[in-house]
N, C-alpha and C. Protein backbone atom coordinates (compact mmCIF):
# COMPACT_ATOMS: atom_id res chain seq x y z
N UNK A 1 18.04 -6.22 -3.84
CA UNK A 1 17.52 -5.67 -5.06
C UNK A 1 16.66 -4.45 -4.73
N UNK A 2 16.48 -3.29 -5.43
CA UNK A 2 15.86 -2.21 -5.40
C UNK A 2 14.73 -2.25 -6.25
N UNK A 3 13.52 -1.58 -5.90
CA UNK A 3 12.91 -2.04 -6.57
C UNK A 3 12.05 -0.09 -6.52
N UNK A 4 12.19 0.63 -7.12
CA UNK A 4 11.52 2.09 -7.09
C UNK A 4 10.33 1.94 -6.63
N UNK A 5 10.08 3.20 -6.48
CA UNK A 5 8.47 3.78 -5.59
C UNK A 5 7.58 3.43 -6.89
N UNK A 6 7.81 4.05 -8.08
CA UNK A 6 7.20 3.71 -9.16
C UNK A 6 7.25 2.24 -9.74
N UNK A 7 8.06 1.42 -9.46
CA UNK A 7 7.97 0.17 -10.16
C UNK A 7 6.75 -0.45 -9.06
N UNK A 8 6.77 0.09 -7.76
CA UNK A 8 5.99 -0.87 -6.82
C UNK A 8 4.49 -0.22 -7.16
N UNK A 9 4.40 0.82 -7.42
CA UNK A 9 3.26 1.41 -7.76
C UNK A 9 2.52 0.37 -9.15
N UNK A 10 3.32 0.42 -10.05
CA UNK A 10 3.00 -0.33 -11.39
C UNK A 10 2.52 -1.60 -10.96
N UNK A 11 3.48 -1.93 -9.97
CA UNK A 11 2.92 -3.83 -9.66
C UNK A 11 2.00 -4.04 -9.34
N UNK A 12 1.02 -2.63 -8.53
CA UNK A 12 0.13 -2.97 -7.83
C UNK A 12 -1.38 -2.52 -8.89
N UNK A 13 -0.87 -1.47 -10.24
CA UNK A 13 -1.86 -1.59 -11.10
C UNK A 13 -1.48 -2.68 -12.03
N UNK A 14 -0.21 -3.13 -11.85
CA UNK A 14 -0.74 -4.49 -13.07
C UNK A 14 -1.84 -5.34 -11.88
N UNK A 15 -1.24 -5.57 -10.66
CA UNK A 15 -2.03 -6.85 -10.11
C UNK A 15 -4.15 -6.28 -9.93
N UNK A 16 -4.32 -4.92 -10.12
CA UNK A 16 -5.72 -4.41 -10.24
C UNK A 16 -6.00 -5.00 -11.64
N UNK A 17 -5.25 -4.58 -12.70
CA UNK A 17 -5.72 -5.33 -13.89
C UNK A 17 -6.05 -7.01 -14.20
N UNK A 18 -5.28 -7.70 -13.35
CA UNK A 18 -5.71 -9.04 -13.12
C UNK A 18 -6.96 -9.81 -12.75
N UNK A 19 -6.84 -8.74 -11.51
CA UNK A 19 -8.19 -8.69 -10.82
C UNK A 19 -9.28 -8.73 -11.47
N UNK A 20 -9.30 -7.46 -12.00
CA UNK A 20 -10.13 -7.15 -13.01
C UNK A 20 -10.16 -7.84 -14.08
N UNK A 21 -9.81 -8.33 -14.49
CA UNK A 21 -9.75 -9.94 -15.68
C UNK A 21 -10.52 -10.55 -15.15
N UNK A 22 -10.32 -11.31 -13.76
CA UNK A 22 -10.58 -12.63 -13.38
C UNK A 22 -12.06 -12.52 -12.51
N UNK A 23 -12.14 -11.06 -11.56
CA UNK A 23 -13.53 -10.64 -11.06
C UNK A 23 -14.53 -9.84 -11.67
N UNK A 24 -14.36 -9.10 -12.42
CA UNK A 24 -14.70 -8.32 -12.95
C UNK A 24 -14.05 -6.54 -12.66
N UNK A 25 -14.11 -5.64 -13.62
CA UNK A 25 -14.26 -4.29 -12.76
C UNK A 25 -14.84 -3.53 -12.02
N UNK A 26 -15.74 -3.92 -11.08
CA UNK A 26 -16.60 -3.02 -10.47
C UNK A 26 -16.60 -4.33 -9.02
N UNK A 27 -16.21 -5.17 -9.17
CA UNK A 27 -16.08 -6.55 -7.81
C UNK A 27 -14.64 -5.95 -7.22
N UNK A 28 -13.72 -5.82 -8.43
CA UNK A 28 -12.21 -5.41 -7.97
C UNK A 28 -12.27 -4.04 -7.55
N UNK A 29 -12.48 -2.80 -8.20
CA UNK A 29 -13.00 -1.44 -7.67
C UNK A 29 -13.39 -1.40 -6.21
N UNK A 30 -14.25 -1.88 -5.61
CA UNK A 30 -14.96 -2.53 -4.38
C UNK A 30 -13.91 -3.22 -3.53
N UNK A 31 -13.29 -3.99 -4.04
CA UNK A 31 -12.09 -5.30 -3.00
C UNK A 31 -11.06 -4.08 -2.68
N UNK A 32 -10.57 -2.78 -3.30
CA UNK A 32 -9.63 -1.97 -3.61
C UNK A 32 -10.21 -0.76 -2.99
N UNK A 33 -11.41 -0.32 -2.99
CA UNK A 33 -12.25 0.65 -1.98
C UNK A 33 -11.82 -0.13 -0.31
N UNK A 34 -12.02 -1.05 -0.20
CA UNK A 34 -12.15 -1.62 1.34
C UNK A 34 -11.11 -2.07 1.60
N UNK A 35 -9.41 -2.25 1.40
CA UNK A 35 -8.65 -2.83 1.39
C UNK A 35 -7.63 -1.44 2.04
N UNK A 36 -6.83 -2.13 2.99
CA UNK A 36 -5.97 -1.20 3.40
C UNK A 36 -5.12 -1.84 2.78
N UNK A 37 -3.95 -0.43 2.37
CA UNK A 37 -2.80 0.20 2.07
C UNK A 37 -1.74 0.31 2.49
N UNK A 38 -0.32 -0.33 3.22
CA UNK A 38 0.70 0.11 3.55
C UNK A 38 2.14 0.46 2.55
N UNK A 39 2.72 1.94 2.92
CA UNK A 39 3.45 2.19 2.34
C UNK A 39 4.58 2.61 3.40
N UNK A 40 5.65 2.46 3.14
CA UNK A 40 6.64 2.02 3.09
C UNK A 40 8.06 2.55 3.06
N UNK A 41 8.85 3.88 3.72
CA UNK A 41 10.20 4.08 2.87
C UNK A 41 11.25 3.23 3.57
N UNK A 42 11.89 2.71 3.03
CA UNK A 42 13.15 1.69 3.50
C UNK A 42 13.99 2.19 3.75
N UNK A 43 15.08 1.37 4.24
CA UNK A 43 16.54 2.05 4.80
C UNK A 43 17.22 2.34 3.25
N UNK A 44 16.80 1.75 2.15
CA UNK A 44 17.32 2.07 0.93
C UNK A 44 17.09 3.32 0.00
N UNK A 45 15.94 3.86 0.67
CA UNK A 45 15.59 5.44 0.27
C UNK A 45 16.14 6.46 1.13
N UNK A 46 16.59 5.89 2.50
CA UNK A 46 17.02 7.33 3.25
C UNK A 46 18.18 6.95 3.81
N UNK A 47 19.17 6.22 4.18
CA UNK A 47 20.22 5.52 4.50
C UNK A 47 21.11 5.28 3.19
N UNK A 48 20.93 4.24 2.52
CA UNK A 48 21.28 4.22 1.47
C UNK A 48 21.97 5.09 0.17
N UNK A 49 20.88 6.18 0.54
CA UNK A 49 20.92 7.11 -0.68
C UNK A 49 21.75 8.36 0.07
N UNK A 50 20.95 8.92 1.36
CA UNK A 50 21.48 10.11 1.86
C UNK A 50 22.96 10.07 2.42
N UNK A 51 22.62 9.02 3.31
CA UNK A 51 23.93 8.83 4.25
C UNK A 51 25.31 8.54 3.40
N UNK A 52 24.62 7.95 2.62
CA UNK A 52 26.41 7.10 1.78
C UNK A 52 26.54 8.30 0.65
N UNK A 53 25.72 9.63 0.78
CA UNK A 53 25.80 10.29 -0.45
C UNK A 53 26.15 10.21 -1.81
N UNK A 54 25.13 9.30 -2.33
CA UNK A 54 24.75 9.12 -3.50
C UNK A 54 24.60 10.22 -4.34
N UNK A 55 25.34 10.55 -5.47
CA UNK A 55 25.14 12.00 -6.52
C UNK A 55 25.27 13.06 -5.42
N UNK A 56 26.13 13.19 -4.45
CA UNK A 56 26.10 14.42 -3.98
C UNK A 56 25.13 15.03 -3.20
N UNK A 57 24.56 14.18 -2.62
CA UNK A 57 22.80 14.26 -2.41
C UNK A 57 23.07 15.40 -0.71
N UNK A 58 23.95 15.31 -0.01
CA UNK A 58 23.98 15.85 1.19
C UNK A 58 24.39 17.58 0.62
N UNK A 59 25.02 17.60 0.08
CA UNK A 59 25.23 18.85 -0.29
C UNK A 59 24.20 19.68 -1.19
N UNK A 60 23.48 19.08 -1.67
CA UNK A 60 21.99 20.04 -2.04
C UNK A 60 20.87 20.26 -0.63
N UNK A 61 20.99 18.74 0.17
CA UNK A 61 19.62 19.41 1.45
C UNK A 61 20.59 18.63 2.30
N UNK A 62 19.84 19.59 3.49
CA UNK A 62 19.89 19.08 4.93
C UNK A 62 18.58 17.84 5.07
N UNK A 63 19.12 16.96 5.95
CA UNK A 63 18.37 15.48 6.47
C UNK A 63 16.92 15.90 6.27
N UNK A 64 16.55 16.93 7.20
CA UNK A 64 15.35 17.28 7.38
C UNK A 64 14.67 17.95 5.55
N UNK A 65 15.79 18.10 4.75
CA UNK A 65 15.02 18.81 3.43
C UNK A 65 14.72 17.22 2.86
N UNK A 66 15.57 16.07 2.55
CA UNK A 66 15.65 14.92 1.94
C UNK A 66 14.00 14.15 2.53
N UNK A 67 13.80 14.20 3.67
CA UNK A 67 13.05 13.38 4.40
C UNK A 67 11.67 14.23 4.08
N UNK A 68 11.60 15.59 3.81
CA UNK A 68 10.16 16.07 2.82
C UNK A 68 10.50 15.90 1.46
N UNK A 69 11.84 15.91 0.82
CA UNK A 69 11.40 15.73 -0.76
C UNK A 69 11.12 14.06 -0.69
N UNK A 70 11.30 12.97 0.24
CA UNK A 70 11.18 11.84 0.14
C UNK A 70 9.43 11.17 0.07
N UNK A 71 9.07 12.22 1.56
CA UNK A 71 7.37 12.32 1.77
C UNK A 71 6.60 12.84 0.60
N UNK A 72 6.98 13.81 -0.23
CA UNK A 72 6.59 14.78 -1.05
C UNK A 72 6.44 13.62 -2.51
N UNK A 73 7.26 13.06 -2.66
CA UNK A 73 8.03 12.38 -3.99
C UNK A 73 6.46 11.04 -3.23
N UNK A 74 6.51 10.41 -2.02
CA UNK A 74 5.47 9.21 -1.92
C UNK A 74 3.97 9.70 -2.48
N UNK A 75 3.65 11.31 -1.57
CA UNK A 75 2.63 11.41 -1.80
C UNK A 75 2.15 11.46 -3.50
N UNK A 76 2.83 12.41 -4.19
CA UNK A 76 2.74 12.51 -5.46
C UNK A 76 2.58 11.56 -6.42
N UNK A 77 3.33 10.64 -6.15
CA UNK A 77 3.20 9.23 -6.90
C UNK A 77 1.81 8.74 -6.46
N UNK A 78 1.52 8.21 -4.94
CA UNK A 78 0.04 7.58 -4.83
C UNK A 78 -0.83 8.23 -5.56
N UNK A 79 -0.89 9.57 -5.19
CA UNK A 79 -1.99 10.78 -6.36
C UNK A 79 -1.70 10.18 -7.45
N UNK A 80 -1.20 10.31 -8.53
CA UNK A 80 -0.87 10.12 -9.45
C UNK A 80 -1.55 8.78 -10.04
N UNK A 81 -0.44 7.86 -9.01
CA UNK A 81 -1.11 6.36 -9.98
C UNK A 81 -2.63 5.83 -9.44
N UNK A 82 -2.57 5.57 -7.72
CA UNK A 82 -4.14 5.52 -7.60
C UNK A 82 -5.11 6.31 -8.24
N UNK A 83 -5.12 7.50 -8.19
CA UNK A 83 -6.00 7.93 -8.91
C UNK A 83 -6.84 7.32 -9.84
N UNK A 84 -5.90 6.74 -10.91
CA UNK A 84 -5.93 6.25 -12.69
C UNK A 84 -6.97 5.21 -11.99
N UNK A 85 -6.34 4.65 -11.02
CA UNK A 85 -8.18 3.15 -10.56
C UNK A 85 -8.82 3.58 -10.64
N UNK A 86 -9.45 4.56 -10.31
CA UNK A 86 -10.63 5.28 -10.04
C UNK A 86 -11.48 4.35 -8.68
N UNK A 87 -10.84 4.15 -7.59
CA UNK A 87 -11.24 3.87 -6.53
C UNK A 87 -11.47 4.94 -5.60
């Protein structure tokens, strides 16, 4: 099963909102300040997609262009949704 950069992003602000239910917001803010982060691209973002050319994908970039719009596409999203915590 696939599961997007953005759906995993969402899971991890629904599971802050929980938090925040059950500890409060400023206990969870804090657990989420001190907590390391691993992220992640799978063989299903760069194998998957490039190699088996999915939509034509080899003929717009070379390996080396896919593997920065891939880095480019992670960073943007963390900006994006971490941010909104305000951690």
């Amino acid at each position: 099963m696939h599961v997007s950069l953005t759906q995993q992003v969402q899971q991890v602000e629904d599971t802050y909102e929980l938090l925040a239910q059950a500890l409060g917001e400023a206990a969870t803010a804090d657990l989420f300040r001190r907590s390391v982060f691993f992220v992640s691209i799978g063989s299903n973002d760069f194998i998957h997609y490039y190699l088996r050319n999915v939509s034509g994908v080899q003929m717009r970039y070379l390996p080396w262009e896919f593997n920065q719009l891939l880095v480019n596409a992670v960073r943007q999203e963390i900006k994006l949704e971490f941010y909104d915590l305000e951690i």
